[in-house]
PDB file of N, CA and C in Angstrom:
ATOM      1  N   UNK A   1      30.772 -74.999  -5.104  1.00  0.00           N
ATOM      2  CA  UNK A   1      29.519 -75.622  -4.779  1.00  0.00           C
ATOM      3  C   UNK A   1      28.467 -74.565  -4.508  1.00  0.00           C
ATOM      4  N   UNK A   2      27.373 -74.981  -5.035  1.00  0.00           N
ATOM      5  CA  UNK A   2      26.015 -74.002  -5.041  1.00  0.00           C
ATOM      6  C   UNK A   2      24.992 -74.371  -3.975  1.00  0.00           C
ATOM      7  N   UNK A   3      24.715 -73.871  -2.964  1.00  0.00           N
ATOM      8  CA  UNK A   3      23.379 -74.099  -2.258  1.00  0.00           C
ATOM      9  C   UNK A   3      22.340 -73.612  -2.021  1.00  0.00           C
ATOM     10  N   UNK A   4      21.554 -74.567  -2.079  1.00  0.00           N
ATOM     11  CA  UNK A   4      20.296 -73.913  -1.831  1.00  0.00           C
ATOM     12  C   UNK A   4      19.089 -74.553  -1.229  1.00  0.00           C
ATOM     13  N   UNK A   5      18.533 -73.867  -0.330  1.00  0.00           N
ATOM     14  CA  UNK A   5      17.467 -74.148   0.773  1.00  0.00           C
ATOM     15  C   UNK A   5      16.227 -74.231   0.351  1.00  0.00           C
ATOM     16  N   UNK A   6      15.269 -75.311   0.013  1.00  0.00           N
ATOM     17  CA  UNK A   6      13.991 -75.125  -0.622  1.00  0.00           C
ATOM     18  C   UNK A   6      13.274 -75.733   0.773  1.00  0.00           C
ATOM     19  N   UNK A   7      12.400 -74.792   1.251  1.00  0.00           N
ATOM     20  CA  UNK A   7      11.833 -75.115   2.212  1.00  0.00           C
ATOM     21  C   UNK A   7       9.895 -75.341   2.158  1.00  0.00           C
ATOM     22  N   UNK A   8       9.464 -74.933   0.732  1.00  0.00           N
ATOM     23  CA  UNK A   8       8.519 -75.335   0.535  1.00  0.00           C
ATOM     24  C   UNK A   8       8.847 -76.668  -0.298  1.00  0.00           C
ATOM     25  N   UNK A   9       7.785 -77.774   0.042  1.00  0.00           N
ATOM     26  CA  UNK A   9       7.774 -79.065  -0.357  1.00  0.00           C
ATOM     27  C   UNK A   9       6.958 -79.286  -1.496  1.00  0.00           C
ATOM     28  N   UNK A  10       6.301 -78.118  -1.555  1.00  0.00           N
ATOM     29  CA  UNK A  10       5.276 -78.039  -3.223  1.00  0.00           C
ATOM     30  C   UNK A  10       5.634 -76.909  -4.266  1.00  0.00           C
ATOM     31  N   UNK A  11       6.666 -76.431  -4.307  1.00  0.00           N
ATOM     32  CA  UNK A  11       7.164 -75.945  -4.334  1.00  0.00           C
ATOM     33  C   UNK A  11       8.093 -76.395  -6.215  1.00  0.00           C
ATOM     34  N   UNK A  12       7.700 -76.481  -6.798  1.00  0.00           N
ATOM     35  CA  UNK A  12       8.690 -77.295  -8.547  1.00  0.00           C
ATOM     36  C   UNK A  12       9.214 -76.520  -9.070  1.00  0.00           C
ATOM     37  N   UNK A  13      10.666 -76.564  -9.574  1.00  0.00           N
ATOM     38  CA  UNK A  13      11.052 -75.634 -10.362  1.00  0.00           C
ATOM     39  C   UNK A  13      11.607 -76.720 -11.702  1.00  0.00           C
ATOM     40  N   UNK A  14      10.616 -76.679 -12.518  1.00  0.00           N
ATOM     41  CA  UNK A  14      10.700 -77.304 -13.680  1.00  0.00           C
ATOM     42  C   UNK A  14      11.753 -76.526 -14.432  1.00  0.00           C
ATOM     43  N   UNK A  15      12.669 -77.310 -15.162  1.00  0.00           N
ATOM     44  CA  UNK A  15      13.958 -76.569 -15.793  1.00  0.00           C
ATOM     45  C   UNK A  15      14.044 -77.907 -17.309  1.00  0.00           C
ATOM     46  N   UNK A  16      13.803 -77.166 -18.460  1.00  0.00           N
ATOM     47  CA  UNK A  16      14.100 -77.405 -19.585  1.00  0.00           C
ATOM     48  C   UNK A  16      14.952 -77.849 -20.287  1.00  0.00           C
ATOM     49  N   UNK A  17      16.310 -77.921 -19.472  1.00  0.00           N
ATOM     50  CA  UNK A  17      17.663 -78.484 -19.598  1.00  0.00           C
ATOM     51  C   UNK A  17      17.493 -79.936 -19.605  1.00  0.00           C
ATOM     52  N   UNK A  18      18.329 -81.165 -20.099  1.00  0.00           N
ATOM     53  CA  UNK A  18      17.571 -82.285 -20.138  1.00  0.00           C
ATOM     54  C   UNK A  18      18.771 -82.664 -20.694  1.00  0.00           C
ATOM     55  N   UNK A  19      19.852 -82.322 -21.131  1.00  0.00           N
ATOM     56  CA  UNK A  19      20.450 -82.949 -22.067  1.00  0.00           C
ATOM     57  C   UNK A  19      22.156 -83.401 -20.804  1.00  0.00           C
ATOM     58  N   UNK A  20      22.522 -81.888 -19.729  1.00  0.00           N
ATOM     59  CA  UNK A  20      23.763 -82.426 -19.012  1.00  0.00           C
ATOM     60  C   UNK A  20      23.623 -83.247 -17.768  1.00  0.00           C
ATOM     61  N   UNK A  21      24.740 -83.599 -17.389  1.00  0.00           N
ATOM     62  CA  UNK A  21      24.870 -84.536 -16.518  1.00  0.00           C
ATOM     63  C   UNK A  21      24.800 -83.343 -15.331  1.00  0.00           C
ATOM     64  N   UNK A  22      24.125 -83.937 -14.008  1.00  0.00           N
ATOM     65  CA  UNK A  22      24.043 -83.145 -13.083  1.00  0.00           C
ATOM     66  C   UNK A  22      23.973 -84.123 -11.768  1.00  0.00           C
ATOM     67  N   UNK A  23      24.472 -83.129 -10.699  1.00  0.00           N
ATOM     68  CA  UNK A  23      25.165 -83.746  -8.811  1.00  0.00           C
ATOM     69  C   UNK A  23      24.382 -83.336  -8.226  1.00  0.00           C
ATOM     70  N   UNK A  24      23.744 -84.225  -7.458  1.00  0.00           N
ATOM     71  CA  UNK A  24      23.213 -82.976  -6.262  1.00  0.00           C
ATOM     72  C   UNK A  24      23.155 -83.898  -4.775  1.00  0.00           C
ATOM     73  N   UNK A  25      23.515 -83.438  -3.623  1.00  0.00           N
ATOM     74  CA  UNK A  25      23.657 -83.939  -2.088  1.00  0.00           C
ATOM     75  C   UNK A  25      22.304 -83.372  -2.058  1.00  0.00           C
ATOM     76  N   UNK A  26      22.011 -84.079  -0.820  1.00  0.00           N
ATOM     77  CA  UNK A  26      20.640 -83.630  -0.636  1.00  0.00           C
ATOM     78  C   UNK A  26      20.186 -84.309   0.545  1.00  0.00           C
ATOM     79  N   UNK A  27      19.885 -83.328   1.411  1.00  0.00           N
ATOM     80  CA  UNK A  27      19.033 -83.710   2.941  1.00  0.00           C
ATOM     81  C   UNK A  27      17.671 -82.920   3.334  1.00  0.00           C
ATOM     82  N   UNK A  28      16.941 -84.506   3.347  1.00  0.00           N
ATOM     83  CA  UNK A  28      15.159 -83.894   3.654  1.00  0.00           C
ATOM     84  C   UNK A  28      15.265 -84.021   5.186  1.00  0.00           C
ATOM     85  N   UNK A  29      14.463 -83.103   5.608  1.00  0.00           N
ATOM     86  CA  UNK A  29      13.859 -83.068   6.934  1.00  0.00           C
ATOM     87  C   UNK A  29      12.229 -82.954   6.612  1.00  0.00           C
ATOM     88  N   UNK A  30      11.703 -83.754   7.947  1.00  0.00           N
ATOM     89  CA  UNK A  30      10.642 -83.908   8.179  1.00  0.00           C
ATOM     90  C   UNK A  30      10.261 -85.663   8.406  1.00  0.00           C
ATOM     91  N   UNK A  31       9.019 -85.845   8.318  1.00  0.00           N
ATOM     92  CA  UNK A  31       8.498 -87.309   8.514  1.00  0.00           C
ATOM     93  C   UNK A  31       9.131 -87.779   7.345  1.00  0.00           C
ATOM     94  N   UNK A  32      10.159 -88.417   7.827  1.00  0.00           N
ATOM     95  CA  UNK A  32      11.277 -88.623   6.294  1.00  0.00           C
ATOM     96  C   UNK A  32      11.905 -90.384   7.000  1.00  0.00           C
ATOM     97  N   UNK A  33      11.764 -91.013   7.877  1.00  0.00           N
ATOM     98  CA  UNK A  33      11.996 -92.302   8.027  1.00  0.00           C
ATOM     99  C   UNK A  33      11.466 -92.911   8.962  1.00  0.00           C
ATOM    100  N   UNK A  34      11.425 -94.109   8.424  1.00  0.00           N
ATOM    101  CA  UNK A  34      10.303 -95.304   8.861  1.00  0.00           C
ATOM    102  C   UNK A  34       8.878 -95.135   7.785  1.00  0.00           C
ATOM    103  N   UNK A  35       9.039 -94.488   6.827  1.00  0.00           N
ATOM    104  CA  UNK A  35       8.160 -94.393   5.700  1.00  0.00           C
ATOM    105  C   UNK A  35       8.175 -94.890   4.696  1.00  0.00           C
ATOM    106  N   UNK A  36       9.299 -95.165   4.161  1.00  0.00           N
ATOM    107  CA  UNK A  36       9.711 -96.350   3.033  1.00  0.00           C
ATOM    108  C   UNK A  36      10.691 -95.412   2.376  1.00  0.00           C
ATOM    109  N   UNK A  37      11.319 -94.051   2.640  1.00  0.00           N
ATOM    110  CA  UNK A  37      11.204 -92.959   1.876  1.00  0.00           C
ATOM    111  C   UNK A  37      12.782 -93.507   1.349  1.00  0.00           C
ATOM    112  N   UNK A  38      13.766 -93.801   1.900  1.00  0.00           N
ATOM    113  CA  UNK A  38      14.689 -94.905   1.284  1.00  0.00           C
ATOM    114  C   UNK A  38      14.230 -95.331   0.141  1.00  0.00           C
ATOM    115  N   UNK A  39      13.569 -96.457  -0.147  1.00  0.00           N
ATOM    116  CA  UNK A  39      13.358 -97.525  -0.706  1.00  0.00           C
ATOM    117  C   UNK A  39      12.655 -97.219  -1.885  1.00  0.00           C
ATOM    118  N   UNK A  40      11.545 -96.411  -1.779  1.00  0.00           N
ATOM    119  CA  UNK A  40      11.032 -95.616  -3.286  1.00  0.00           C
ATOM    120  C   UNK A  40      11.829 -94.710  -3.358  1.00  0.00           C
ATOM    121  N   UNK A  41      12.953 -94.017  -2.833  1.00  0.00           N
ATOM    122  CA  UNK A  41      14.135 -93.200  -3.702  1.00  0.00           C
ATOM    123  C   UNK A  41      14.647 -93.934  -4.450  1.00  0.00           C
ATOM    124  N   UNK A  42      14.462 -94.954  -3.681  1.00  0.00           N
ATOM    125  CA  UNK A  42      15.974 -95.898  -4.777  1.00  0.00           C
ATOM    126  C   UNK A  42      15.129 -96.541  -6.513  1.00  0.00           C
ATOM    127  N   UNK A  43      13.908 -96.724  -5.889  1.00  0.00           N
ATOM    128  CA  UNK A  43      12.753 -97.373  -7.153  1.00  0.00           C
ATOM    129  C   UNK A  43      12.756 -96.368  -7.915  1.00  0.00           C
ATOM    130  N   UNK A  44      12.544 -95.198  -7.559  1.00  0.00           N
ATOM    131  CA  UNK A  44      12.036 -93.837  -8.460  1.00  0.00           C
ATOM    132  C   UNK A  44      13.543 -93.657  -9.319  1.00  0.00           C
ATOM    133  N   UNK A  45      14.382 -93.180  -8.455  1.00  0.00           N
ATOM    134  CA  UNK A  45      15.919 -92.700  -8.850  1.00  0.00           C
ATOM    135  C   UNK A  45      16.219 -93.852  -9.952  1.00  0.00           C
ATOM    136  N   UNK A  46      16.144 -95.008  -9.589  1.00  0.00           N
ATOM    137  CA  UNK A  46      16.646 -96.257 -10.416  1.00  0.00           C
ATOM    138  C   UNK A  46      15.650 -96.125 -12.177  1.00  0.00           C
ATOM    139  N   UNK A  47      14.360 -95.943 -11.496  1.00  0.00           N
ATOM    140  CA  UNK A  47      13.353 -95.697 -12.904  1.00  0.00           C
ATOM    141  C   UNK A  47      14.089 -94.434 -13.370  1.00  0.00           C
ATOM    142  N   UNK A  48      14.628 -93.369 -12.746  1.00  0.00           N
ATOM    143  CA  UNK A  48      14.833 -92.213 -14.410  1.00  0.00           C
ATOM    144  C   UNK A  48      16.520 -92.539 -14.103  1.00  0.00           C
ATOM    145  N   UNK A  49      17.042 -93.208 -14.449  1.00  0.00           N
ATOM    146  CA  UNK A  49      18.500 -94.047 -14.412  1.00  0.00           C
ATOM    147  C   UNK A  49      19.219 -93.014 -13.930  1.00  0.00           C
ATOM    148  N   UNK A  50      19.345 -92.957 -12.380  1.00  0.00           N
ATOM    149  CA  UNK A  50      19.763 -91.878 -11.778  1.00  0.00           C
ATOM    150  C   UNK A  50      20.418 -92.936 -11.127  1.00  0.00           C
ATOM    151  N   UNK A  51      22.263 -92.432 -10.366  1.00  0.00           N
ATOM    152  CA  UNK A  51      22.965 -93.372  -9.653  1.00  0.00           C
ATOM    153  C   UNK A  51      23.368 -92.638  -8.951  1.00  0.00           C
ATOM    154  N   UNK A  52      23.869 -93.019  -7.221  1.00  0.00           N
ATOM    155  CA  UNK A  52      24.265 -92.651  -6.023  1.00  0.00           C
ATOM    156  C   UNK A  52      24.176 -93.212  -5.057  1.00  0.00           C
ATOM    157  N   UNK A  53      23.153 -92.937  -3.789  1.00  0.00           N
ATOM    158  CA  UNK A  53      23.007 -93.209  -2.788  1.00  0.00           C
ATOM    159  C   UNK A  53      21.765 -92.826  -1.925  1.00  0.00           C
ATOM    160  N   UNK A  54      21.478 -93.514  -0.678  1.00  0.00           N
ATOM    161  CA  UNK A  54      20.531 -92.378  -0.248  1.00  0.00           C
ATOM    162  C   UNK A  54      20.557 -93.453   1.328  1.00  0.00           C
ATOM    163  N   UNK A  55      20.319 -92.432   2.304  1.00  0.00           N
ATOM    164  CA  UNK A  55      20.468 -92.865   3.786  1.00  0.00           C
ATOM    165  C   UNK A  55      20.114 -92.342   4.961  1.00  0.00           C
ATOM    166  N   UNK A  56      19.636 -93.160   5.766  1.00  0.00           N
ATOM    167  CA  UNK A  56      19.018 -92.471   7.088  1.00  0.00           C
ATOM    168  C   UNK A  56      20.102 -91.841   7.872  1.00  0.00           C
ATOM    169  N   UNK A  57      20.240 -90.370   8.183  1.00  0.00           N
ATOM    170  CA  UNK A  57      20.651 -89.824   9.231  1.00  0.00           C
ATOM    171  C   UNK A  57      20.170 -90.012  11.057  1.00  0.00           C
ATOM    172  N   UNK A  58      21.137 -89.988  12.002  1.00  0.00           N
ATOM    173  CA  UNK A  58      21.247 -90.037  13.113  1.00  0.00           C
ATOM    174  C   UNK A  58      19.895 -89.299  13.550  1.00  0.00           C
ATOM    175  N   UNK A  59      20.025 -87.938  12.846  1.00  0.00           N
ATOM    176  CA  UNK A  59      19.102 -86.880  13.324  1.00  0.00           C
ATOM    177  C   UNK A  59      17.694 -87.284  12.740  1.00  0.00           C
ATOM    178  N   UNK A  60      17.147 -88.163  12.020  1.00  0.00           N
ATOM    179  CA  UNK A  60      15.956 -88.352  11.614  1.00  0.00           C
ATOM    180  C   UNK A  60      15.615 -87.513  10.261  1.00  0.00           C
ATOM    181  N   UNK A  61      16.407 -87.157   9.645  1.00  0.00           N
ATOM    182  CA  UNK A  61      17.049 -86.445   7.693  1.00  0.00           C
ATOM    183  C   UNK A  61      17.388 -87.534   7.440  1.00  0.00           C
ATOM    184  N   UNK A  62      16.807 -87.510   6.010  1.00  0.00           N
ATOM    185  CA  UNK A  62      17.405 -88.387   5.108  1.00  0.00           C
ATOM    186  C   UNK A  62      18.462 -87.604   4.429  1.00  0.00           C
ATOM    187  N   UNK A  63      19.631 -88.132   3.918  1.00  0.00           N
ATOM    188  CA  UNK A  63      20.821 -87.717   2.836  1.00  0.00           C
ATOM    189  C   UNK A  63      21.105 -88.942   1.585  1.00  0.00           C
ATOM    190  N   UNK A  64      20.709 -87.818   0.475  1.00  0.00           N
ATOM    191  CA  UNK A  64      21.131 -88.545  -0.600  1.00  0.00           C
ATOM    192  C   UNK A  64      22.051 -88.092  -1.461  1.00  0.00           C
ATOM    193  N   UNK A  65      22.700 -88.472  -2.504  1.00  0.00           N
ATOM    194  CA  UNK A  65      23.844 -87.818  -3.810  1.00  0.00           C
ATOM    195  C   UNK A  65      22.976 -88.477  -4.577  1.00  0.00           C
ATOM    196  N   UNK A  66      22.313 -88.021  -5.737  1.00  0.00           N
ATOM    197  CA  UNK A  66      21.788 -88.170  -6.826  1.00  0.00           C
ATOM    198  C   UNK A  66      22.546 -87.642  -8.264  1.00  0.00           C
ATOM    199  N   UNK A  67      22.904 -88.374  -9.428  1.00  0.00           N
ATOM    200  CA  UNK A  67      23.778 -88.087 -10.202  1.00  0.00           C
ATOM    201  C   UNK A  67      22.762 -88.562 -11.567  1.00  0.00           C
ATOM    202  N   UNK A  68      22.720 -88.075 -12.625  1.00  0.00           N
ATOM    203  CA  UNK A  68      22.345 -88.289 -13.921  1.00  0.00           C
ATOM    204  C   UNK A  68      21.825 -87.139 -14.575  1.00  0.00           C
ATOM    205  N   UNK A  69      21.171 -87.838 -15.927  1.00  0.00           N
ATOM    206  CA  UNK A  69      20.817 -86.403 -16.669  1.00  0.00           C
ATOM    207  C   UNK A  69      20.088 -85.191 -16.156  1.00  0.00           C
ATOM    208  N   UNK A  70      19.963 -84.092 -16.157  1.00  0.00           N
ATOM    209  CA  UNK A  70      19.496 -82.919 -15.376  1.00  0.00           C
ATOM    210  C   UNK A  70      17.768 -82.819 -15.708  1.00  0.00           C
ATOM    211  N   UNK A  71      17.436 -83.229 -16.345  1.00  0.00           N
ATOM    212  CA  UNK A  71      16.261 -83.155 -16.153  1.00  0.00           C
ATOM    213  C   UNK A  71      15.581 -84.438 -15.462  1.00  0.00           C
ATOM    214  N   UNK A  72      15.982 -85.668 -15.392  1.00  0.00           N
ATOM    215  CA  UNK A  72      15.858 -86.769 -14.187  1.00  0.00           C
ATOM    216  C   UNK A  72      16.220 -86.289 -12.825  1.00  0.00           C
ATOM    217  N   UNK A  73      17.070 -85.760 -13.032  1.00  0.00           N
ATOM    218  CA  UNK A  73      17.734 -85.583 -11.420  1.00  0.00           C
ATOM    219  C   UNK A  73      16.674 -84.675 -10.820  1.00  0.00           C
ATOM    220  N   UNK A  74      16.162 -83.041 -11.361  1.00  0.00           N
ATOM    221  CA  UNK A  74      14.989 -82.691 -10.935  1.00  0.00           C
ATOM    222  C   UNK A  74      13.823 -83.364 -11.122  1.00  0.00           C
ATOM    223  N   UNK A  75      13.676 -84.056 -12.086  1.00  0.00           N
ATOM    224  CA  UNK A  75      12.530 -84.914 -11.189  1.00  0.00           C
ATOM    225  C   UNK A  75      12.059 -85.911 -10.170  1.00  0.00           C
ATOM    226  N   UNK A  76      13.675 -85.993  -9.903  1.00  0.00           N
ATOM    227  CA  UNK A  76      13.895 -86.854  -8.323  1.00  0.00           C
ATOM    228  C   UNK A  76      13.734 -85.915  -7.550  1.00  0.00           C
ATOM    229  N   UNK A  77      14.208 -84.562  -7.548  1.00  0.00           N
ATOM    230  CA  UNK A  77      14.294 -83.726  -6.500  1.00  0.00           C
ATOM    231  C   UNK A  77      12.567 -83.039  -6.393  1.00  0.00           C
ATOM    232  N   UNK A  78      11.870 -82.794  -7.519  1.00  0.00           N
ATOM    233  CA  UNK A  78      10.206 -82.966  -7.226  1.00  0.00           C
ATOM    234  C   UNK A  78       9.702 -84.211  -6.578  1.00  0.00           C
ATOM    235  N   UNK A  79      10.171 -85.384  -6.848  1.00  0.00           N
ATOM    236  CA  UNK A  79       9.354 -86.825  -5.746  1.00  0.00           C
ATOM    237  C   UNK A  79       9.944 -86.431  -4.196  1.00  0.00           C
ATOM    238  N   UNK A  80      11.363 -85.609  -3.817  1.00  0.00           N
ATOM    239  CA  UNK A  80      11.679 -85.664  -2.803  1.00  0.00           C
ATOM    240  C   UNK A  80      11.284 -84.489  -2.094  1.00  0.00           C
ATOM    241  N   UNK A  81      10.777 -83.423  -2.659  1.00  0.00           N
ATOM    242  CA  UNK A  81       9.776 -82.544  -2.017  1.00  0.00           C
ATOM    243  C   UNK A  81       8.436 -83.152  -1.215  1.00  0.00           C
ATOM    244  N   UNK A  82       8.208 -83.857  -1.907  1.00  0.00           N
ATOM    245  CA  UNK A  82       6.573 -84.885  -1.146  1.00  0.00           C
ATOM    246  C   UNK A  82       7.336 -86.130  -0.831  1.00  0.00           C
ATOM    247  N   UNK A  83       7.723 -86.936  -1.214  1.00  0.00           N
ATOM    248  CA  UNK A  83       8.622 -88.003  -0.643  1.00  0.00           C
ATOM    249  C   UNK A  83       7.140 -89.061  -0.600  1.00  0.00           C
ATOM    250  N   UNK A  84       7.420 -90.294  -0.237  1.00  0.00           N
ATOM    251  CA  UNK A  84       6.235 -91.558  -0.414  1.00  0.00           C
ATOM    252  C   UNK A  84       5.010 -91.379   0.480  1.00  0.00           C
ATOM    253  N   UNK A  85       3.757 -91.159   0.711  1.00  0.00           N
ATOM    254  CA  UNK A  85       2.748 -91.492   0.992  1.00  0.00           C
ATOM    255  C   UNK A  85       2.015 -91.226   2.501  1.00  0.00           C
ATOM    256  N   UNK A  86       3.448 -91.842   3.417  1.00  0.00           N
ATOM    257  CA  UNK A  86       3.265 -91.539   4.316  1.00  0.00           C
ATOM    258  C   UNK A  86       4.200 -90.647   4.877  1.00  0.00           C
ATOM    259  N   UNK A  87       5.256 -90.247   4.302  1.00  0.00           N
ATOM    260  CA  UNK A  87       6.050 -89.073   4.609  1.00  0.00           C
ATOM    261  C   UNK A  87       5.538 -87.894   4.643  1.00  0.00           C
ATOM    262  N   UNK A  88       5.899 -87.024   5.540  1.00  0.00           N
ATOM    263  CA  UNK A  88       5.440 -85.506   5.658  1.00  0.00           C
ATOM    264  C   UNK A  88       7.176 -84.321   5.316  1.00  0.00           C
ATOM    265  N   UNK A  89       7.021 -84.163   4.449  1.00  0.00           N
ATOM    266  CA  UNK A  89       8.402 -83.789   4.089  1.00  0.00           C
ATOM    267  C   UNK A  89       8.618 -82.256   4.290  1.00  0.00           C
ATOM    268  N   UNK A  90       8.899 -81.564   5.257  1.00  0.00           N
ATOM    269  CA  UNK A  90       9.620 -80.001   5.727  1.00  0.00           C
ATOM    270  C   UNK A  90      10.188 -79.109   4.956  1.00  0.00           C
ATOM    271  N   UNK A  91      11.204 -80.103   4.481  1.00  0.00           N
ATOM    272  CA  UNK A  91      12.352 -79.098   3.763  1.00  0.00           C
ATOM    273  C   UNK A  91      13.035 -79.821   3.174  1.00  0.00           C
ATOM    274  N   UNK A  92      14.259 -79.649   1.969  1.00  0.00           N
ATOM    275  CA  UNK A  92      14.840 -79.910   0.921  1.00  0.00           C
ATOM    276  C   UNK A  92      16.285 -79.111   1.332  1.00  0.00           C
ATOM    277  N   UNK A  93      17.132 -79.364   1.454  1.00  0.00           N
ATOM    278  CA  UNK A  93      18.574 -78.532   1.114  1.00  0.00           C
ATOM    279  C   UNK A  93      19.213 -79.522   0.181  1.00  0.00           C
ATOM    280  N   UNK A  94      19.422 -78.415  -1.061  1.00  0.00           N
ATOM    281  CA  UNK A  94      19.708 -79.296  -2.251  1.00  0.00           C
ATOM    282  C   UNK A  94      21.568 -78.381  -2.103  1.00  0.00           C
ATOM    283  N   UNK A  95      22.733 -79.079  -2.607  1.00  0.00           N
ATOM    284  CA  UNK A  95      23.648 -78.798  -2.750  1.00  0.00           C
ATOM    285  C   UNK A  95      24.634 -79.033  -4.081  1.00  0.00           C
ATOM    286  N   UNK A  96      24.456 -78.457  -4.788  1.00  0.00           N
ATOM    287  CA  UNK A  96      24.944 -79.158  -6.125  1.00  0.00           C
ATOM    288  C   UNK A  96      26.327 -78.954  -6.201  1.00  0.00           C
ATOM    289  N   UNK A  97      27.097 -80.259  -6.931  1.00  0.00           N
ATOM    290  CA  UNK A  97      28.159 -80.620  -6.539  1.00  0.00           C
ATOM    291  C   UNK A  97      28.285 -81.160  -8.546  1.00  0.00           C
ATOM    292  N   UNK A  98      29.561 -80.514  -8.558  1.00  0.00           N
ATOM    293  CA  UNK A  98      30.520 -81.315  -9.720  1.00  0.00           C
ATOM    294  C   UNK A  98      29.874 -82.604 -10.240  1.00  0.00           C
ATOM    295  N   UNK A  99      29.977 -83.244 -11.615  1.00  0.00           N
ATOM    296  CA  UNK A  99      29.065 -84.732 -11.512  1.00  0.00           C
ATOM    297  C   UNK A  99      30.556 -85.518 -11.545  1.00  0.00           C
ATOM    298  N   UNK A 100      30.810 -86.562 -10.744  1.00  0.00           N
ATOM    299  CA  UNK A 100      31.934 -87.391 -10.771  1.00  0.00           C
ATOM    300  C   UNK A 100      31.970 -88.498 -11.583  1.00  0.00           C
ATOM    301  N   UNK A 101      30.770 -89.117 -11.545  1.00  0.00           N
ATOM    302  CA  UNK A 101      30.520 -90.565 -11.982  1.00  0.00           C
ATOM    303  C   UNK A 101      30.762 -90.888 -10.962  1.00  0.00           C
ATOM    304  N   UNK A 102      31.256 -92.476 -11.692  1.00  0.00           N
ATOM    305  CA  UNK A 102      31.446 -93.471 -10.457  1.00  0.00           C
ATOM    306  C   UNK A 102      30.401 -94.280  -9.682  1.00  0.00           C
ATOM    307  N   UNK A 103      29.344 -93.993  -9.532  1.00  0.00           N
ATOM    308  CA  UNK A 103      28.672 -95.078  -9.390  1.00  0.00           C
ATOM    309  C   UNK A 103      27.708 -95.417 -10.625  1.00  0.00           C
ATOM    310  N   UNK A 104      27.470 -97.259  -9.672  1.00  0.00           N
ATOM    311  CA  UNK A 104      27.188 -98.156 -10.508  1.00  0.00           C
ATOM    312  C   UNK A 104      25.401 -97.971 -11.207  1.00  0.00           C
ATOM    313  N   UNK A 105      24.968 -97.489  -9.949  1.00  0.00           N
ATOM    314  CA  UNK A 105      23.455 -97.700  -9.544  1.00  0.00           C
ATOM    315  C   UNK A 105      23.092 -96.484  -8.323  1.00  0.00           C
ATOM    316  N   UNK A 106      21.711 -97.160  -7.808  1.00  0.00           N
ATOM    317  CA  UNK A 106      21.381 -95.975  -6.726  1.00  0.00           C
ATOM    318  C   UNK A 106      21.226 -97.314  -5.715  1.00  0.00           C
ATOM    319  N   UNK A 107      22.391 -96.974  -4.874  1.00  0.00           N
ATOM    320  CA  UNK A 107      21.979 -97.505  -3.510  1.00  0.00           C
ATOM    321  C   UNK A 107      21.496 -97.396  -2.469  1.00  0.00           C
ATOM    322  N   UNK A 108      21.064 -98.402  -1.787  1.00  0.00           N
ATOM    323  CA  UNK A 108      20.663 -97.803   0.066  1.00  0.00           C
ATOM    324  C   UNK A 108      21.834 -98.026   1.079  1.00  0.00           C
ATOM    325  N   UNK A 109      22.383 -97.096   1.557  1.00  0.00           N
ATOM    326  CA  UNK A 109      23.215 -97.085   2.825  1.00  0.00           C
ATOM    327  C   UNK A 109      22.934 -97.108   3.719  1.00  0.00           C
TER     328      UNK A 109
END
């Protein structure tokens, strides 16, 4: 497993790859719930047919597993740098992980 800490939120690393399947865990900090920031993950993720999960932490981080083609999946991980509207988003620790499959869709936990 590969990690890595993106702590600027404007911050894009556009990548040209587009064609493999790609994993990634992922916990935002910052004004990250009670914002909707759930709920347009799941709208956004669901629009570039991305499947997993995504959920409010104890600590006030969101954690998600995002799974699909690699150039969708970073462009989930650019909406989750800024995150919805009223979110103020800190930081990104992206963790990329093996792609398993297995899920159906992108859920909310």
């Amino acid at each position: 497993m590969k990690s890595c800490r993106d702590s600027n939120p404007d911050q894009s690393g556009q990548d040209s790859r587009n064609s493999s399947i790609r994993r990634v865990h992922v916990f935002i900090t910052g004004r990250v719930q009670g914002v909707f920031f759930r709920a347009e993950s799941r709208l956004i993720g669901t629009g570039l047919g991305l499947t997993g999960w995504v959920k409010n932490l104890d600590d006030n981080r969101v954690e998600a597993v995002f799974e699909g083609r690699e150039s969708d999946v970073e462009k989930m991980l650019d909406w989750c740098r800024k995150g919805p509207t009223l979110a103020h988003v800190r930081g990104v620790e992206i963790i990329e992980e093996p792609p398993k499959g297995g899920f159906e869709d992108l859920k909310i936990m």
